[in-house]
PDB file of N, CA and C in Angstrom:
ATOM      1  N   UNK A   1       0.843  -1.172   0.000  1.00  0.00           N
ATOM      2  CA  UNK A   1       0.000   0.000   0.000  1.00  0.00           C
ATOM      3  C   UNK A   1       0.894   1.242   0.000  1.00  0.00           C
ATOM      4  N   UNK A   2       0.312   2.397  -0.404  1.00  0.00           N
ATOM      5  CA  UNK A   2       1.291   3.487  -0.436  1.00  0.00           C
ATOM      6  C   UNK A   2       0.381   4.488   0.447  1.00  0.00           C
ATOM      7  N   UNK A   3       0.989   6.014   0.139  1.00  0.00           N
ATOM      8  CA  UNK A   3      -0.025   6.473   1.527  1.00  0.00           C
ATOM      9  C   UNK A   3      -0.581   7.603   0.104  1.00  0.00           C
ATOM     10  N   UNK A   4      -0.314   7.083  -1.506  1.00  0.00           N
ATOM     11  CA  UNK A   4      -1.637   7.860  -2.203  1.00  0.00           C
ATOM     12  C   UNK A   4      -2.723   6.703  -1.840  1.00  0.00           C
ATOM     13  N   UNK A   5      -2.984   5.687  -1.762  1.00  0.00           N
ATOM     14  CA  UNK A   5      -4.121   4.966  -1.225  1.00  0.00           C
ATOM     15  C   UNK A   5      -4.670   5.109   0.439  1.00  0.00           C
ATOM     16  N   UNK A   6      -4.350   5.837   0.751  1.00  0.00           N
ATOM     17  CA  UNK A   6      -4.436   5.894   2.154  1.00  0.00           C
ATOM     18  C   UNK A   6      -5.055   6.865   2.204  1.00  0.00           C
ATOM     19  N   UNK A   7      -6.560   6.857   3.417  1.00  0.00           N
ATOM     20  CA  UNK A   7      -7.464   7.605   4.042  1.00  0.00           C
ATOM     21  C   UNK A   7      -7.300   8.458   5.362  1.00  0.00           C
ATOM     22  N   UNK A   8      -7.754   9.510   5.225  1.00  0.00           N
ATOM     23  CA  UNK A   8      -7.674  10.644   6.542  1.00  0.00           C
ATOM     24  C   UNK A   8      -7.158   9.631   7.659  1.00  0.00           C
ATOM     25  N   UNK A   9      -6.843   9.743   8.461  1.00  0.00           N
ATOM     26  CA  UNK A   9      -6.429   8.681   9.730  1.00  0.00           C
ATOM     27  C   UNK A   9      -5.868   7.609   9.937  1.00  0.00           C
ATOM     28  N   UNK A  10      -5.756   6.909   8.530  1.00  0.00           N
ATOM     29  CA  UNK A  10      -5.084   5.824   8.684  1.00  0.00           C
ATOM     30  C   UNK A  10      -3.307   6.150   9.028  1.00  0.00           C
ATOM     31  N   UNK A  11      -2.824   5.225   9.586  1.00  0.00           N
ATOM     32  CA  UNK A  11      -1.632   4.897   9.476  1.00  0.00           C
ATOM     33  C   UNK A  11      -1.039   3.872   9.681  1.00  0.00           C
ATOM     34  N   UNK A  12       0.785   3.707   9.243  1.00  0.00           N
ATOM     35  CA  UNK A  12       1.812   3.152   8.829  1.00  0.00           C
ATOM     36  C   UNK A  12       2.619   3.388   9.497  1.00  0.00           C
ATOM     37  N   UNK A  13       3.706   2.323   8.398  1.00  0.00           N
ATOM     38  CA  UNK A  13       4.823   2.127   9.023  1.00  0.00           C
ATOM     39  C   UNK A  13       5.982   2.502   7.371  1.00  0.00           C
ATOM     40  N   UNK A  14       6.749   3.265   7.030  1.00  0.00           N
ATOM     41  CA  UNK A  14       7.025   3.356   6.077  1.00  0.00           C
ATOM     42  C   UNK A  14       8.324   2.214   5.614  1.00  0.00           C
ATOM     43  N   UNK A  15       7.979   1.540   4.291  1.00  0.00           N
ATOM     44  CA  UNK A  15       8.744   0.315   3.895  1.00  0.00           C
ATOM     45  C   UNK A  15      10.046   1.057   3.282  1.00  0.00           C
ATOM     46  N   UNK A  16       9.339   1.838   2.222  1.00  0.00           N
ATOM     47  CA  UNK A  16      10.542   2.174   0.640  1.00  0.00           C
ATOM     48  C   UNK A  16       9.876   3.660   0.533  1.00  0.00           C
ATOM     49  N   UNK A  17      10.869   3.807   0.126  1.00  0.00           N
ATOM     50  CA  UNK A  17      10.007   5.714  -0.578  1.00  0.00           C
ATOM     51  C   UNK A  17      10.908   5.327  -2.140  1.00  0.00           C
ATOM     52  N   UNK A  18       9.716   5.354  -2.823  1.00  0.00           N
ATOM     53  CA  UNK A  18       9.695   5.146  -4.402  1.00  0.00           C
ATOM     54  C   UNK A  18       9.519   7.008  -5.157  1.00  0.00           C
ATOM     55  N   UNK A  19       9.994   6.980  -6.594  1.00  0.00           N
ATOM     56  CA  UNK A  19       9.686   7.835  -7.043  1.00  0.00           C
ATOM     57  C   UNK A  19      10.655   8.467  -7.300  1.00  0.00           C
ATOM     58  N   UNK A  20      10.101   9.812  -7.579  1.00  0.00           N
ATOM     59  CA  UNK A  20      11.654  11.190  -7.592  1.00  0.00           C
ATOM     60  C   UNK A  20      12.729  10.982  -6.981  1.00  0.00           C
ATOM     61  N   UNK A  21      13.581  10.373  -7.437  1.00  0.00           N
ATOM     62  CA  UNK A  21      15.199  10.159  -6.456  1.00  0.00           C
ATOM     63  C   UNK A  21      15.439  11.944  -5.651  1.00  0.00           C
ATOM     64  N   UNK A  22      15.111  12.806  -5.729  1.00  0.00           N
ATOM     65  CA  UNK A  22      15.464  13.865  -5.349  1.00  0.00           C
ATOM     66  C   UNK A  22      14.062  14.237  -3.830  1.00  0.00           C
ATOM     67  N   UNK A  23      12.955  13.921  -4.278  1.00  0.00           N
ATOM     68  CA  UNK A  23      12.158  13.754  -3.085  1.00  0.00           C
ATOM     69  C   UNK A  23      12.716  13.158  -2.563  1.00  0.00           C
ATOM     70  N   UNK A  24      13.124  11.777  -3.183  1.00  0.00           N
ATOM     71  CA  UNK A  24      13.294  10.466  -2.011  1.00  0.00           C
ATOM     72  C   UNK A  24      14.339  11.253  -0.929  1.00  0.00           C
ATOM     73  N   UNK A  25      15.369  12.006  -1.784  1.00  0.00           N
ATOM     74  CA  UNK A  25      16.416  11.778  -0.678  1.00  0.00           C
ATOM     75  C   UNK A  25      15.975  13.581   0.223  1.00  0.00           C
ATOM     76  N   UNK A  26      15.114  13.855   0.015  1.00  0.00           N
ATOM     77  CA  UNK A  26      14.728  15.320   0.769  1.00  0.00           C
ATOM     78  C   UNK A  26      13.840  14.605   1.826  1.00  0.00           C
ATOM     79  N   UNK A  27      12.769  13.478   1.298  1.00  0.00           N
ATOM     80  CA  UNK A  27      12.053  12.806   2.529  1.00  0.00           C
ATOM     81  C   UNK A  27      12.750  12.084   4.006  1.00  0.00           C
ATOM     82  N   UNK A  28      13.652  11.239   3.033  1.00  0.00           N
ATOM     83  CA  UNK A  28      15.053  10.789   4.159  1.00  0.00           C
ATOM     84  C   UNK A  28      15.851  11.706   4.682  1.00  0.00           C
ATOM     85  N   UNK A  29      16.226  12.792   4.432  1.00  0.00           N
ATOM     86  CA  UNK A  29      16.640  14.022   5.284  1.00  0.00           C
ATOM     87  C   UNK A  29      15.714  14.751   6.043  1.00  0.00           C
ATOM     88  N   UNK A  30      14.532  14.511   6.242  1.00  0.00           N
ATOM     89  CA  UNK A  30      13.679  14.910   6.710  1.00  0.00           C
ATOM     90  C   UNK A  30      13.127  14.168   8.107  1.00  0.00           C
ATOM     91  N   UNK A  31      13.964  12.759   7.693  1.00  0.00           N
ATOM     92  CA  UNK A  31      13.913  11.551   8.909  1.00  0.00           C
ATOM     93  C   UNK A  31      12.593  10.724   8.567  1.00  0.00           C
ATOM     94  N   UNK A  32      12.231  11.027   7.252  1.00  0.00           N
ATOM     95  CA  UNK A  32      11.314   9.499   6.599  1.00  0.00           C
ATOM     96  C   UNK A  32      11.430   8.552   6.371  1.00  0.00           C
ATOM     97  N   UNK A  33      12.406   7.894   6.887  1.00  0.00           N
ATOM     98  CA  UNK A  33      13.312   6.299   6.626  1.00  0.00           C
ATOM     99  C   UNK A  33      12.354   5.198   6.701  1.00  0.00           C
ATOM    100  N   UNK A  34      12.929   3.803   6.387  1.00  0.00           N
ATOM    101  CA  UNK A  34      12.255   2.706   6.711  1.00  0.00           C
ATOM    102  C   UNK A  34      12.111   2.669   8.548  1.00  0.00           C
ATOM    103  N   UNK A  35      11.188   2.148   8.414  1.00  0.00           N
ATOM    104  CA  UNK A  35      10.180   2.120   9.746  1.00  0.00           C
ATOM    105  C   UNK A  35       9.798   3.195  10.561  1.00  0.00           C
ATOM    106  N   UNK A  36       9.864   4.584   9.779  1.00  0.00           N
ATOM    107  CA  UNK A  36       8.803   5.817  10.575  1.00  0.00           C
ATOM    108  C   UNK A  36       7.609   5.369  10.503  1.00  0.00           C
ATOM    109  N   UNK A  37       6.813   5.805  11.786  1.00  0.00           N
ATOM    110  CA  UNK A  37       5.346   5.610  11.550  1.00  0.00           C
ATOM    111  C   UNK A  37       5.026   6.575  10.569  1.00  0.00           C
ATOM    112  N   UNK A  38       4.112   6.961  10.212  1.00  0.00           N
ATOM    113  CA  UNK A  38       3.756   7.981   9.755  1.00  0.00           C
ATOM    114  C   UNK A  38       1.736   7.787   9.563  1.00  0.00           C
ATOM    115  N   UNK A  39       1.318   9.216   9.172  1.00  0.00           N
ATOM    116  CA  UNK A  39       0.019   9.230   9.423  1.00  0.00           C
ATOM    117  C   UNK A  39      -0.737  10.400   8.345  1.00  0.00           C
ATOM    118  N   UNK A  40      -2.059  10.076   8.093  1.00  0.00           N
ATOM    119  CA  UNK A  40      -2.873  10.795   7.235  1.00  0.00           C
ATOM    120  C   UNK A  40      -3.661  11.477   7.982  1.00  0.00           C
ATOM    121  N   UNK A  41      -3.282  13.028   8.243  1.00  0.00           N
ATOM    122  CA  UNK A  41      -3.760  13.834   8.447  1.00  0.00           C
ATOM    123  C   UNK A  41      -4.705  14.800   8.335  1.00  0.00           C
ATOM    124  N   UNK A  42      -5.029  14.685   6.862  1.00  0.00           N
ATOM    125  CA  UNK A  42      -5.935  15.835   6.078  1.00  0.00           C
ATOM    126  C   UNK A  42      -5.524  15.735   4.268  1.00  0.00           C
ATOM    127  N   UNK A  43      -6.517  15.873   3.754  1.00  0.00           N
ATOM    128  CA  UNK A  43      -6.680  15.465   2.044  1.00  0.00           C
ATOM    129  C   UNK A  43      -7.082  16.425   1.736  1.00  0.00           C
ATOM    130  N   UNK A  44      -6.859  17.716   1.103  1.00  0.00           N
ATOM    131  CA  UNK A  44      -7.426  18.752   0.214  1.00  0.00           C
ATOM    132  C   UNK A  44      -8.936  18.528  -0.187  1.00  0.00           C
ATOM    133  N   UNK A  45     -10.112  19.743  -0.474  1.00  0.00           N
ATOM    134  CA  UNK A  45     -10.925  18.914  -1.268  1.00  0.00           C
ATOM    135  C   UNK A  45     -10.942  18.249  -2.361  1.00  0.00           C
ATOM    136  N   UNK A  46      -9.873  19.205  -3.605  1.00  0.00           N
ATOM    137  CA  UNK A  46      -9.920  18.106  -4.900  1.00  0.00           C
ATOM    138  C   UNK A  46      -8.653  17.133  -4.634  1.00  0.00           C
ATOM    139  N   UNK A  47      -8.338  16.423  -3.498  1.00  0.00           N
ATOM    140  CA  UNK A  47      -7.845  15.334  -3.372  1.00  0.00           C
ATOM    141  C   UNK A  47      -6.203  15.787  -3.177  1.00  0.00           C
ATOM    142  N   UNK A  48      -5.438  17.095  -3.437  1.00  0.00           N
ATOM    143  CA  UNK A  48      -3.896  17.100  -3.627  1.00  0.00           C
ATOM    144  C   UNK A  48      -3.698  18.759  -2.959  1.00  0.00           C
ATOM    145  N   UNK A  49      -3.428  19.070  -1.796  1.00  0.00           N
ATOM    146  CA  UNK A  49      -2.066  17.962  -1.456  1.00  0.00           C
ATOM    147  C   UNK A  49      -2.490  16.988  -0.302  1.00  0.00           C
ATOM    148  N   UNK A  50      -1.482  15.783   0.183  1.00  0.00           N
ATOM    149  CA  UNK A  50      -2.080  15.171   1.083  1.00  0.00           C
ATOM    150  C   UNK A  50      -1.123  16.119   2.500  1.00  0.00           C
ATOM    151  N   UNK A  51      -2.089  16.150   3.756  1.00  0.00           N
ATOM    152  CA  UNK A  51      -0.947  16.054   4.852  1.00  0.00           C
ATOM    153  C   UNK A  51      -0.558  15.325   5.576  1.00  0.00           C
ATOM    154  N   UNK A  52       0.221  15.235   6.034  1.00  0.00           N
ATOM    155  CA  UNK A  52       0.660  13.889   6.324  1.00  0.00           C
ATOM    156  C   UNK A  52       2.158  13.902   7.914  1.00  0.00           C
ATOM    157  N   UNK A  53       2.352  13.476   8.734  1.00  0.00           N
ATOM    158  CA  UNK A  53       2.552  13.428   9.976  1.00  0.00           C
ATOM    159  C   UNK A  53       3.695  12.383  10.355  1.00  0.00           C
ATOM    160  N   UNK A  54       4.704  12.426  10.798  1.00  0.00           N
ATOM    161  CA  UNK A  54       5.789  11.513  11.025  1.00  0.00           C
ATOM    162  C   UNK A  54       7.035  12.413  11.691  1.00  0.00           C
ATOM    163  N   UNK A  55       7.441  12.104  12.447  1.00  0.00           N
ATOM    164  CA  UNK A  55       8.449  12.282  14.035  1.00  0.00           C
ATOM    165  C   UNK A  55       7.671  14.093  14.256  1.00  0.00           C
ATOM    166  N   UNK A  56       7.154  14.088  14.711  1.00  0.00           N
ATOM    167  CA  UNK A  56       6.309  15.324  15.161  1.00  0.00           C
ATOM    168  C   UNK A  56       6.164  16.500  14.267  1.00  0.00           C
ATOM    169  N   UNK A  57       6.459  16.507  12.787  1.00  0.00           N
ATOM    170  CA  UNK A  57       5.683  17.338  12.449  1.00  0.00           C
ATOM    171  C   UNK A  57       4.891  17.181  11.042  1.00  0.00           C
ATOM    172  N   UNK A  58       4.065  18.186  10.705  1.00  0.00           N
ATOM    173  CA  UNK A  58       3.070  17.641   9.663  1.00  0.00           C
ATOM    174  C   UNK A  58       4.084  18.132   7.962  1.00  0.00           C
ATOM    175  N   UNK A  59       3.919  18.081   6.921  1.00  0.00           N
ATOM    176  CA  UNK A  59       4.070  17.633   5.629  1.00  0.00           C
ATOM    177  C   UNK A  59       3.006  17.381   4.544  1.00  0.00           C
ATOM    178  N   UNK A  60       3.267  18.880   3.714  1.00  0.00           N
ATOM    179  CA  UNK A  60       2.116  18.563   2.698  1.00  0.00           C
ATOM    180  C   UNK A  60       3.021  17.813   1.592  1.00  0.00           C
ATOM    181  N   UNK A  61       2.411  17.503   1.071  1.00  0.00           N
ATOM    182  CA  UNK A  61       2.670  16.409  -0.619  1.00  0.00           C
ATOM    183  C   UNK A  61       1.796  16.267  -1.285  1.00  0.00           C
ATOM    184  N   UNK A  62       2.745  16.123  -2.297  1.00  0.00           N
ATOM    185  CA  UNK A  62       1.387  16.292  -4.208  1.00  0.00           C
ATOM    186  C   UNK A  62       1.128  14.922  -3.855  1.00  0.00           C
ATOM    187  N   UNK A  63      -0.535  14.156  -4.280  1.00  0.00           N
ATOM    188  CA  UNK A  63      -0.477  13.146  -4.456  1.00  0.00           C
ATOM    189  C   UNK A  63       0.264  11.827  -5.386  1.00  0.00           C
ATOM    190  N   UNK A  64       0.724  13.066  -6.145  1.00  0.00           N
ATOM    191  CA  UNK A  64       1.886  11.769  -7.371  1.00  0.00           C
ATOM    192  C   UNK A  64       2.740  11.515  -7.005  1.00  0.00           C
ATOM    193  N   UNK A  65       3.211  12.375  -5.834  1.00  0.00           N
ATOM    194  CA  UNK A  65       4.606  11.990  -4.994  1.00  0.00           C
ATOM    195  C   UNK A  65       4.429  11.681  -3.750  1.00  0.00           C
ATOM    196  N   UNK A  66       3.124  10.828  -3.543  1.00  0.00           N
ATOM    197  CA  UNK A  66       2.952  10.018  -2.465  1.00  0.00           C
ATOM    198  C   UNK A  66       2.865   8.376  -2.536  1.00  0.00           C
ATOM    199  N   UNK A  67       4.896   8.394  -3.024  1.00  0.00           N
ATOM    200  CA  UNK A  67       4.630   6.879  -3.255  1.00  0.00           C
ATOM    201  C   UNK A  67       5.326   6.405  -2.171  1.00  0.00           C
ATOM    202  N   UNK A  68       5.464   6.230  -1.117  1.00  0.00           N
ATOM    203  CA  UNK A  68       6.361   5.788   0.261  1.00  0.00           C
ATOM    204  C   UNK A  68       5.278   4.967   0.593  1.00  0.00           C
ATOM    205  N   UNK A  69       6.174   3.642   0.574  1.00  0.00           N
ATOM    206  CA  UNK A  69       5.229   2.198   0.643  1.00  0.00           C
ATOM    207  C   UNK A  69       5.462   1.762   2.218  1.00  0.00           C
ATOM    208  N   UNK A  70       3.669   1.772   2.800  1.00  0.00           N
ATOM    209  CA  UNK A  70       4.063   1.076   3.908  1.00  0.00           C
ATOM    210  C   UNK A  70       3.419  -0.188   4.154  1.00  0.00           C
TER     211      UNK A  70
END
């Protein structure tokens, strides 16, 4: 599952962060590694950006670059 399939509240555990090699490595400097929890916070109304929650603070993201598999 990734967290573009993922609903307001649900949460994870993050596996891989797929995608933009240049996100990837801004998410992992950010301390998004394998096994952050992380959490769905809030969804825009037309669906983008998502927010999203992991080591205490929140994070918006486009939904196309919400491929971090948990």
């Amino acid at each position: 599952m990734t967290i573009y399939n993922m609903k307001v509240g649900q949460s994870g555990i993050v596996k891989e962060i797929l995608g933009d090699p240049r996100l990837a490595k801004r998410l992992m400097a950010l301390g998004c590694v394998k096994g952050t929890p992380i959490e769905i916070k809030l969804v825009a109304p037309l669906g983008d950006p998502m927010l999203i929650s992991f080591r205490g603070f929140d994070l918006a993201i486009r939904k196309r670059d919400a491929k971090i598999y948990i």
